[in-house]
C-alpha atoms as a PDB file:
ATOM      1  CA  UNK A   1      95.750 105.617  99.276  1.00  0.00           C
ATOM      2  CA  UNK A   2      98.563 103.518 100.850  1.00  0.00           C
ATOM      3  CA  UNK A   3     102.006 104.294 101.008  1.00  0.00           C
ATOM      4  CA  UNK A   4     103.350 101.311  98.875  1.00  0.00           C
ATOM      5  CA  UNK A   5     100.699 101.713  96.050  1.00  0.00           C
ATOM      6  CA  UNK A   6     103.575 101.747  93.601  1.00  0.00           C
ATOM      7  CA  UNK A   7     104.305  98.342  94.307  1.00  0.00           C
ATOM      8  CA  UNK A   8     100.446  97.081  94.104  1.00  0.00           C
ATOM      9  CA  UNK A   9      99.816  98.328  91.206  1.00  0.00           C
ATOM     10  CA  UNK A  10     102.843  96.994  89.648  1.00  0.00           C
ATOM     11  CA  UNK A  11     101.643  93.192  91.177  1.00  0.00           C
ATOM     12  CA  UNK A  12      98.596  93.804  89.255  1.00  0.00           C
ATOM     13  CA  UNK A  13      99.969  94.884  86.328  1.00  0.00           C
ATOM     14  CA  UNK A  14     102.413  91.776  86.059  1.00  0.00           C
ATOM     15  CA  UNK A  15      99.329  89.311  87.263  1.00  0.00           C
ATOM     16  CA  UNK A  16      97.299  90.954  85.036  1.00  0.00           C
ATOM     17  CA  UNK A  17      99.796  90.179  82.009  1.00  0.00           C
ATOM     18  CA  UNK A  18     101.239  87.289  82.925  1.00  0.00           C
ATOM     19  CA  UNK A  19      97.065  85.541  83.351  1.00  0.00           C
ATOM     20  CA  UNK A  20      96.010  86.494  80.395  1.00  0.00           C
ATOM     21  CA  UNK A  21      99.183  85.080  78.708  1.00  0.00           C
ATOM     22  CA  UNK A  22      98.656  81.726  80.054  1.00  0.00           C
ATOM     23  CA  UNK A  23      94.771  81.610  79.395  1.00  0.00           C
ATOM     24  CA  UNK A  24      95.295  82.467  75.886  1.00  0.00           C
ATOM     25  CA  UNK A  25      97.930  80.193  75.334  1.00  0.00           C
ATOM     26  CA  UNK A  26      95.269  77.719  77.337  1.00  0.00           C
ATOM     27  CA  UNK A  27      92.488  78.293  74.855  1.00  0.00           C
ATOM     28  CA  UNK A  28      94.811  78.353  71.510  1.00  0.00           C
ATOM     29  CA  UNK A  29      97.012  75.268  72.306  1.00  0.00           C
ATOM     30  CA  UNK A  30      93.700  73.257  73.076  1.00  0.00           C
ATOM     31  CA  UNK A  31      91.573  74.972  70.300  1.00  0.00           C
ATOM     32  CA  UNK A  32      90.999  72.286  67.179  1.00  0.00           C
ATOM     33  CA  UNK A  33      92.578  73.905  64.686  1.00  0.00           C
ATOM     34  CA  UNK A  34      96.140  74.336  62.314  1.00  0.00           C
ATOM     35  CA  UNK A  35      99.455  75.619  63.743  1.00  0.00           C
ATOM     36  CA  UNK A  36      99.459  78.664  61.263  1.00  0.00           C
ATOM     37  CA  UNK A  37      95.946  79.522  62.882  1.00  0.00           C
ATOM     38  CA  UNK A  38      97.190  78.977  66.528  1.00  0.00           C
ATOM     39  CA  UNK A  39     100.701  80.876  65.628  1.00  0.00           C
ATOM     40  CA  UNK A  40      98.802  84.058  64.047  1.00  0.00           C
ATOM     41  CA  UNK A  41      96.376  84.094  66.978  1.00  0.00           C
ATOM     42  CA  UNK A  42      98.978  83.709  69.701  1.00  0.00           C
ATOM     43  CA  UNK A  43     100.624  86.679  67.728  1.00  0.00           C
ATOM     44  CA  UNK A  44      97.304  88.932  67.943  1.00  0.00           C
ATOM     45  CA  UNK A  45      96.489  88.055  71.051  1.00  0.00           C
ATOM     46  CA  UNK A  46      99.731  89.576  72.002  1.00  0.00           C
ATOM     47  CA  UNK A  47      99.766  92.240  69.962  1.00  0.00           C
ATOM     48  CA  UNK A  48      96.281  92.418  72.314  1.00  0.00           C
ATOM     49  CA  UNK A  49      97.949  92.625  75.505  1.00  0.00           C
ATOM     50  CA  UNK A  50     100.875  94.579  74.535  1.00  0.00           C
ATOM     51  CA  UNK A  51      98.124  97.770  73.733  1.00  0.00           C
ATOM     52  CA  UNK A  52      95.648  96.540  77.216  1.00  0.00           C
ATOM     53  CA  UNK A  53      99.300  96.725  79.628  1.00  0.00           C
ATOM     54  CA  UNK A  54     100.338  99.836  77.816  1.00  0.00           C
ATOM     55  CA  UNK A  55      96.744 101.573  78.294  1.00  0.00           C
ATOM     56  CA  UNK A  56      96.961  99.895  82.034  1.00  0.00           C
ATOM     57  CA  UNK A  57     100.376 101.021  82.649  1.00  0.00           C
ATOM     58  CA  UNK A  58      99.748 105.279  81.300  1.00  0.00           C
ATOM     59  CA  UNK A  59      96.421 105.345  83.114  1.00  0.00           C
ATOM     60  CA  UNK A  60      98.465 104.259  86.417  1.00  0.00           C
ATOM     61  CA  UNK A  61     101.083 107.145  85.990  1.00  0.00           C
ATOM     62  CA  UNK A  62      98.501 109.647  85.208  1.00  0.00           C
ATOM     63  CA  UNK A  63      96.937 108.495  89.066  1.00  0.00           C
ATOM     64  CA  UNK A  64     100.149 108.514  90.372  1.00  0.00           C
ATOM     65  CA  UNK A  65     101.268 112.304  88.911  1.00  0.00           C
ATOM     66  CA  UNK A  66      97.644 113.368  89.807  1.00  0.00           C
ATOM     67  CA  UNK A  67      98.635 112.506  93.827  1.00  0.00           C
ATOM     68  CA  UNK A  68     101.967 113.754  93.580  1.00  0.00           C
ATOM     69  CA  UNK A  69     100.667 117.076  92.869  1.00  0.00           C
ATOM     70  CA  UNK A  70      97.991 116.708  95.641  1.00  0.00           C
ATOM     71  CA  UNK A  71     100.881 115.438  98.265  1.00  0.00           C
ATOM     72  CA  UNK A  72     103.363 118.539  96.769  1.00  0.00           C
ATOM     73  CA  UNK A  73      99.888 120.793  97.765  1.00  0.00           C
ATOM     74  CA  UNK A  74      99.442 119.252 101.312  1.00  0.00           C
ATOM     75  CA  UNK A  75     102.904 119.607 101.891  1.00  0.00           C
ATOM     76  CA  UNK A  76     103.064 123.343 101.149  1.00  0.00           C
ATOM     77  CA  UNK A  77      99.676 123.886 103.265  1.00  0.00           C
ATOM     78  CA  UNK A  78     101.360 122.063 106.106  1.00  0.00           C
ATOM     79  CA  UNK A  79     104.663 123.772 105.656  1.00  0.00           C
ATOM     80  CA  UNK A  80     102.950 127.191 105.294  1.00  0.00           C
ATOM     81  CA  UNK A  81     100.700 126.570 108.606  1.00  0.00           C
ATOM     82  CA  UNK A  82     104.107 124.747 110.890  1.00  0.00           C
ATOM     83  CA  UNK A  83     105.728 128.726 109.873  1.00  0.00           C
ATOM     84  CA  UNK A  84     102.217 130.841 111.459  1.00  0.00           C
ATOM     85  CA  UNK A  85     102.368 128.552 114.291  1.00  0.00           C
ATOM     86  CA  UNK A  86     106.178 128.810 114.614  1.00  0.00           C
ATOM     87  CA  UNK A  87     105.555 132.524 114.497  1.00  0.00           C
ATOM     88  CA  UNK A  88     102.677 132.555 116.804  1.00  0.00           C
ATOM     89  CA  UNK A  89     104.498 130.687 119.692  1.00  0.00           C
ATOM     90  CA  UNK A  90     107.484 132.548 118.887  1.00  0.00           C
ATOM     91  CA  UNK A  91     105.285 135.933 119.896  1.00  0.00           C
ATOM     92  CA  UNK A  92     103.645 134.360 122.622  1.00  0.00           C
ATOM     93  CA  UNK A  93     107.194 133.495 124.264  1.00  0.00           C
ATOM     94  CA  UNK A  94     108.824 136.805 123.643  1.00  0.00           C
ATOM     95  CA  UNK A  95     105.886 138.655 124.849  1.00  0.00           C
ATOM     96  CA  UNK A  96     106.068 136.307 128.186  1.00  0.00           C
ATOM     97  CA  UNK A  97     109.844 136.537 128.407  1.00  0.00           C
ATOM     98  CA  UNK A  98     109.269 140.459 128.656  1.00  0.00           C
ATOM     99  CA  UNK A  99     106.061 140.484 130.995  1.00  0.00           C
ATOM    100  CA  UNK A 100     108.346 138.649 133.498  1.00  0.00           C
ATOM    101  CA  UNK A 101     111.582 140.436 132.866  1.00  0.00           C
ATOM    102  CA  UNK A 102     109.106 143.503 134.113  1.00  0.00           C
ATOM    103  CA  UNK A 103     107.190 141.424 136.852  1.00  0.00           C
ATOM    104  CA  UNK A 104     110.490 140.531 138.370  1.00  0.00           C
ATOM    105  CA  UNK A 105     112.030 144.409 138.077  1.00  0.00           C
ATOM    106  CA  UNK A 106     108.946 145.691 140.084  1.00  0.00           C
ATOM    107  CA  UNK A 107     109.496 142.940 142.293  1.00  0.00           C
ATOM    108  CA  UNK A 108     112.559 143.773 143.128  1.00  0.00           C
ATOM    109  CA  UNK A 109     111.586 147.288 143.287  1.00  0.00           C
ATOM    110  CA  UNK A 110     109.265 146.363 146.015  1.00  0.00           C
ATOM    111  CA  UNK A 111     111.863 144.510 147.803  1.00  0.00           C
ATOM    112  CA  UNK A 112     113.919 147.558 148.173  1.00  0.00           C
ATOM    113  CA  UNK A 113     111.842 149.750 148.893  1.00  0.00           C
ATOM    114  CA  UNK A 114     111.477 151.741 145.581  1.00  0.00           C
ATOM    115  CA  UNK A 115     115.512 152.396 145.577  1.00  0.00           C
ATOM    116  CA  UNK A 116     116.669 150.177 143.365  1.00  0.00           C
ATOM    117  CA  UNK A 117     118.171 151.487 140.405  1.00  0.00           C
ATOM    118  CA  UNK A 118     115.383 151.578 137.082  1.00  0.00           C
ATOM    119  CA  UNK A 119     117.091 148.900 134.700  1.00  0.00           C
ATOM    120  CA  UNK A 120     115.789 148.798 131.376  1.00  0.00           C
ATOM    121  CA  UNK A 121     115.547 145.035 130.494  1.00  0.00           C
ATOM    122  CA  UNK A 122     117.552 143.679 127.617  1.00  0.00           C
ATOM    123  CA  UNK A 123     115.836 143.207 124.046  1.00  0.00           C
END
């Protein structure tokens, strides 16, 4: 689905009305026949219309409230797998941050020969 779908369908929706307008005009004005006929068709055709752009225009918000509630659901998957991964790499770097808080106190242990003073590293 595009991102500017909104505006496409509302194109089609105003071609849509706006043809069938002028072909019905078309065939009544050049239709053979009395200009109470051609007045009282041009009147149900238009009553014809009306009903076709309002069926048109309901079954175009029922698409477009059927993918807001499938964008709301991506959008809480993707927000709900961004936290685990936050929290995963969060883990990862703490646990690292530690390991070489340790690697570098035995280090330095070794340096000094096994007299340096046991510091407990910092939370």
């Amino acid at each position: 689905m595009s991102d500017n779908g909104g505006s496409e369908t509302g194109a089609f929706l105003a071609g849509f009305i706006i043809g069938g307008l002028v072909g019905a005009a078309t065939a009544l004005i050049l239709a053979p026949q009395s200009g109470e006929q051609t007045r009282s068709q041009i009147r149900e055709k238009g009553i014809e219309l009306r009903d076709r752009a309002g069926e048109v225009a309901e079954d175009a918000r029922k698409r477009a409230e059927e993918a807001a509630v499938e964008a709301r659901k991506r959008a809480d998957e993707l927000e709900r797998r961004a936290k685990e991964m936050y929290e995963e790499q969060r883990t990862r770097v703490t646990g690292a941050v530690e390991e070489g808080k340790k690697a570098a106190l035995r280090k330095k242990e070794e340096l000094l020969g096994g007299k340096a003073e046991k510091v407990e590293p910092a939370a």
